[in-house]
Protein backbone atom coordinates (compact mmCIF):
# COMPACT_ATOMS: atom_id res chain seq x y z
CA UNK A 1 -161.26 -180.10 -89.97
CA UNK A 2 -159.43 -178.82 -93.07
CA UNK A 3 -161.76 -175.96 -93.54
CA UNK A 4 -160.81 -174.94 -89.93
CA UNK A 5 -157.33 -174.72 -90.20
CA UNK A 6 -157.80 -172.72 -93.70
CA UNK A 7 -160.11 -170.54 -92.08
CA UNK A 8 -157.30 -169.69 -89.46
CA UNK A 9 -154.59 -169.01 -91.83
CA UNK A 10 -156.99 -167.18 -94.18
CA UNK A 11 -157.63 -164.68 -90.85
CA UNK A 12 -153.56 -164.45 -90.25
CA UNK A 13 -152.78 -163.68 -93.83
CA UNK A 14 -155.38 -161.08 -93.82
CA UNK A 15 -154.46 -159.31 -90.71
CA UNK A 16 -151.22 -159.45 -91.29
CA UNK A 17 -152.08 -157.58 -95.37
CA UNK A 18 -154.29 -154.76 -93.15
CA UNK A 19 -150.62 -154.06 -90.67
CA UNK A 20 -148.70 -153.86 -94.07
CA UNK A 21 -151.07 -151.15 -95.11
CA UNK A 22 -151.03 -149.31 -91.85
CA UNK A 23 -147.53 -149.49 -91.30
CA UNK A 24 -146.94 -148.13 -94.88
CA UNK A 25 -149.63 -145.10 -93.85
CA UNK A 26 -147.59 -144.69 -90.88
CA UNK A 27 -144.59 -143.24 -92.43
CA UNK A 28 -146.09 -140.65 -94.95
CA UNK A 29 -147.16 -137.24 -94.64
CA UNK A 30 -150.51 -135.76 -93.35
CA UNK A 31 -152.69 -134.20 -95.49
CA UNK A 32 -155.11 -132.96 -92.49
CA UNK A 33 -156.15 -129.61 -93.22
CA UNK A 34 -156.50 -126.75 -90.39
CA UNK A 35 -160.02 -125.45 -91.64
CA UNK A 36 -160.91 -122.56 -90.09
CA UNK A 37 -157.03 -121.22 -90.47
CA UNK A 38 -156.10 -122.70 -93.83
CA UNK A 39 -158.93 -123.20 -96.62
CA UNK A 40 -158.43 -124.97 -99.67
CA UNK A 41 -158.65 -122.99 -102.77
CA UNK A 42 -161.48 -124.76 -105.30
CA UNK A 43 -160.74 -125.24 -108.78
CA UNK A 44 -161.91 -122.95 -111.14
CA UNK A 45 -164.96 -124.74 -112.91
CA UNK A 46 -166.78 -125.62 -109.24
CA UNK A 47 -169.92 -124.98 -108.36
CA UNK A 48 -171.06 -122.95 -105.80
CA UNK A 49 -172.70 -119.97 -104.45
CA UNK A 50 -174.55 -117.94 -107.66
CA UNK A 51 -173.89 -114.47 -108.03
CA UNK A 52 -175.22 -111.81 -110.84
CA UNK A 53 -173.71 -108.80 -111.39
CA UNK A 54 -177.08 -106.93 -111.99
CA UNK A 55 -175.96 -104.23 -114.08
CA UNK A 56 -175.15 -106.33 -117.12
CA UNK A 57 -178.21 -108.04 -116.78
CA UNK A 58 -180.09 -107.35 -119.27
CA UNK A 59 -183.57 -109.38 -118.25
CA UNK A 60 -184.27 -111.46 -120.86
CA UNK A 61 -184.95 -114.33 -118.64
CA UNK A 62 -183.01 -116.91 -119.75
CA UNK A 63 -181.59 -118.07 -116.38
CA UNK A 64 -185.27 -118.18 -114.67
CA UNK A 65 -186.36 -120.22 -117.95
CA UNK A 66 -183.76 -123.07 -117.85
CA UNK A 67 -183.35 -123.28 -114.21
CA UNK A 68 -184.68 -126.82 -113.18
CA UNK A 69 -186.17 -126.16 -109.39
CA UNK A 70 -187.10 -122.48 -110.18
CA UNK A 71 -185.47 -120.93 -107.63
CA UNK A 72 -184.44 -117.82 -109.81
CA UNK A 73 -187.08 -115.23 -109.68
CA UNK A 74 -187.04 -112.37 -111.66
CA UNK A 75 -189.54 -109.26 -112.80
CA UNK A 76 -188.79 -106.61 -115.58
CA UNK A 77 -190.11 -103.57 -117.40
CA UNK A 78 -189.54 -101.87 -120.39
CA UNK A 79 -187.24 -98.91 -119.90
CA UNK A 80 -188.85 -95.54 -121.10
CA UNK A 81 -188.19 -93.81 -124.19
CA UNK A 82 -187.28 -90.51 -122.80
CA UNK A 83 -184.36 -92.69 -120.58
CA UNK A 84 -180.54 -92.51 -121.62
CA UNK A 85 -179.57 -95.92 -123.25
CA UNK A 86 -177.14 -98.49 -121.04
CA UNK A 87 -175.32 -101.61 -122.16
CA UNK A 88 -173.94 -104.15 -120.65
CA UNK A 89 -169.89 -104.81 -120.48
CA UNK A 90 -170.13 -106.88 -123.63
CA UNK A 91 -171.83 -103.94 -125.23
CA UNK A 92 -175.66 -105.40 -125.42
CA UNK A 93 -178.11 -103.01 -125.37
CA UNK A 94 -180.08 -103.04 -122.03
CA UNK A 95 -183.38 -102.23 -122.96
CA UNK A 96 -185.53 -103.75 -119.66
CA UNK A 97 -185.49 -102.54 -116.45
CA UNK A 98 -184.34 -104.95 -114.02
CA UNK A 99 -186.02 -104.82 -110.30
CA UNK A 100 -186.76 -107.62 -109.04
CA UNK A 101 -183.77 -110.70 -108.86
CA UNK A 102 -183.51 -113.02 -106.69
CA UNK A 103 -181.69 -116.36 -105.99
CA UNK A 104 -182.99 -119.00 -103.49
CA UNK A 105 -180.16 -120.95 -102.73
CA UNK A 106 -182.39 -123.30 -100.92
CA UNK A 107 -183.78 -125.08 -103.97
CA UNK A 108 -180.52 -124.48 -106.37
CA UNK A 109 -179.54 -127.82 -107.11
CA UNK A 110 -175.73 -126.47 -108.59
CA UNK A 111 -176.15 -127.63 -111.82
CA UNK A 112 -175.20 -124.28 -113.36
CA UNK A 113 -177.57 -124.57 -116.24
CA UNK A 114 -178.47 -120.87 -115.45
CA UNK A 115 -174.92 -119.75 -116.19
CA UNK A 116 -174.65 -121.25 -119.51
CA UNK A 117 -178.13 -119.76 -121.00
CA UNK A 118 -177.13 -116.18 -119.86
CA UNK A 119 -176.19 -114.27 -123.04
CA UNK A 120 -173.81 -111.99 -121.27
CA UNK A 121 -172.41 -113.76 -118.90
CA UNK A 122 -173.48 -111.85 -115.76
CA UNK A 123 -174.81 -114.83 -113.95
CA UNK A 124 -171.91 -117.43 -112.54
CA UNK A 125 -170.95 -119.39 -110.04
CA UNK A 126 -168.37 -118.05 -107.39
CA UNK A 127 -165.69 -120.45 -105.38
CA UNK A 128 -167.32 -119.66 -102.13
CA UNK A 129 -168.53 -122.26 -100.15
CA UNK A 130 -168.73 -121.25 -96.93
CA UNK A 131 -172.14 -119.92 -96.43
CA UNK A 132 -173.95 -121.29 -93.46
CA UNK A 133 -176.97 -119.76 -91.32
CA UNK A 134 -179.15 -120.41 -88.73
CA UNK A 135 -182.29 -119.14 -90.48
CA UNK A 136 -183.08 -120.09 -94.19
CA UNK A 137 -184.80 -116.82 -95.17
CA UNK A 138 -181.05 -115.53 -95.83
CA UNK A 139 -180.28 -117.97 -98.59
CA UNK A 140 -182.47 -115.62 -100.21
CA UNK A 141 -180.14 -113.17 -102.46
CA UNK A 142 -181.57 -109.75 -104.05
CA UNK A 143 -179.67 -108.79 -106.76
CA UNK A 144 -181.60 -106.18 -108.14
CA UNK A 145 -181.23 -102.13 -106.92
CA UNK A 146 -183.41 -100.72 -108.93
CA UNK A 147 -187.24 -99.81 -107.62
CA UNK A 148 -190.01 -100.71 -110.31
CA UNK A 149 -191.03 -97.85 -112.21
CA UNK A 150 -194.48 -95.38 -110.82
CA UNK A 151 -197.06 -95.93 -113.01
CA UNK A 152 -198.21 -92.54 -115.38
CA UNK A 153 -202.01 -92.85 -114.04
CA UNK A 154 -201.80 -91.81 -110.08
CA UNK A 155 -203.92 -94.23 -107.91
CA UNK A 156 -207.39 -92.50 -106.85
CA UNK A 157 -207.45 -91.73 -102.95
CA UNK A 158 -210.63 -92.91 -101.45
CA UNK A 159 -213.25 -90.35 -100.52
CA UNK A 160 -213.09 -88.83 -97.25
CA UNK A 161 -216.15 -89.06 -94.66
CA UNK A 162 -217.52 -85.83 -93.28
């Protein structure tokens, strides 16, 4: 019969705790944000969509190497001799031909390991995070501009038949 009555009391006491804390909530200030109006701005070290600005990449491969799900994909060739040297903004010499770089955003996992091996900092992670679709073929970014170099030897053209 005790435990009843302490089970009673025990209820009261607690209801009335969980109105103090409403009633206190009551009083203060929203903090609902308006999405599609007002966005909040993401601190500077967050991770989110990848981005390369491909013409200080100088394809060494780092990024693809360290990248845990492999969803960096990326194809180089030596530039030629007879081509005018390029460097990157840091001033390292770009000596392979960049054409194919992508990013499947699908199997990036954000851990920005990819941003930390690239030697000059071309690879990094933007603040956007609004990037939704209906079809997952366009989490699929191509960096690269650049078409792959025509081989010297031209392809033989089959015979024709009389």
């Amino acid at each position: 019969m005790l435990n009843y009555f302490r089970d009673i009391g025990l209820g009261i006491v607690t209801v009335l705790k969980s109105m103090g804390v409403a009633w206190r909530h009551l009083f203060t200030p929203s903090v609902t944000l308006q999405y599609p109006t007002q966005k909040w701005t993401m601190p500077e070290r967050s991770r989110s969509k990848l981005f390369n600005k491909i013409e200080d990449c100088i394809g060494c491969g780092q990024c693809a190497r360290v990248c845990p799900t492999n969803c960096i994909t990326i194809q180089t060739e030596k530039r030629g001799k007879e081509e005018p040297e390029i460097f990157a903004s840091d001033g390292t010499a770009i000596k392979l031909r960049t054409y194919v770089y992508d990013i499947d955003m699908t199997l990036c996992c954000y851990c920005a390991l990819c941003t930390f091996g690239c030697p000059t900092h071309c690879l990094f992670m933007t603040g956007e995070y609004e990037y939704a679709v209906y079809d997952k073929v366009c989490h699929i970014y191509p960096f690269a501009t650049e078409k792959q170099m025509i081989s010297k030897t031209p392809k033989q053209q089959p015979a024709e038949k009389a």
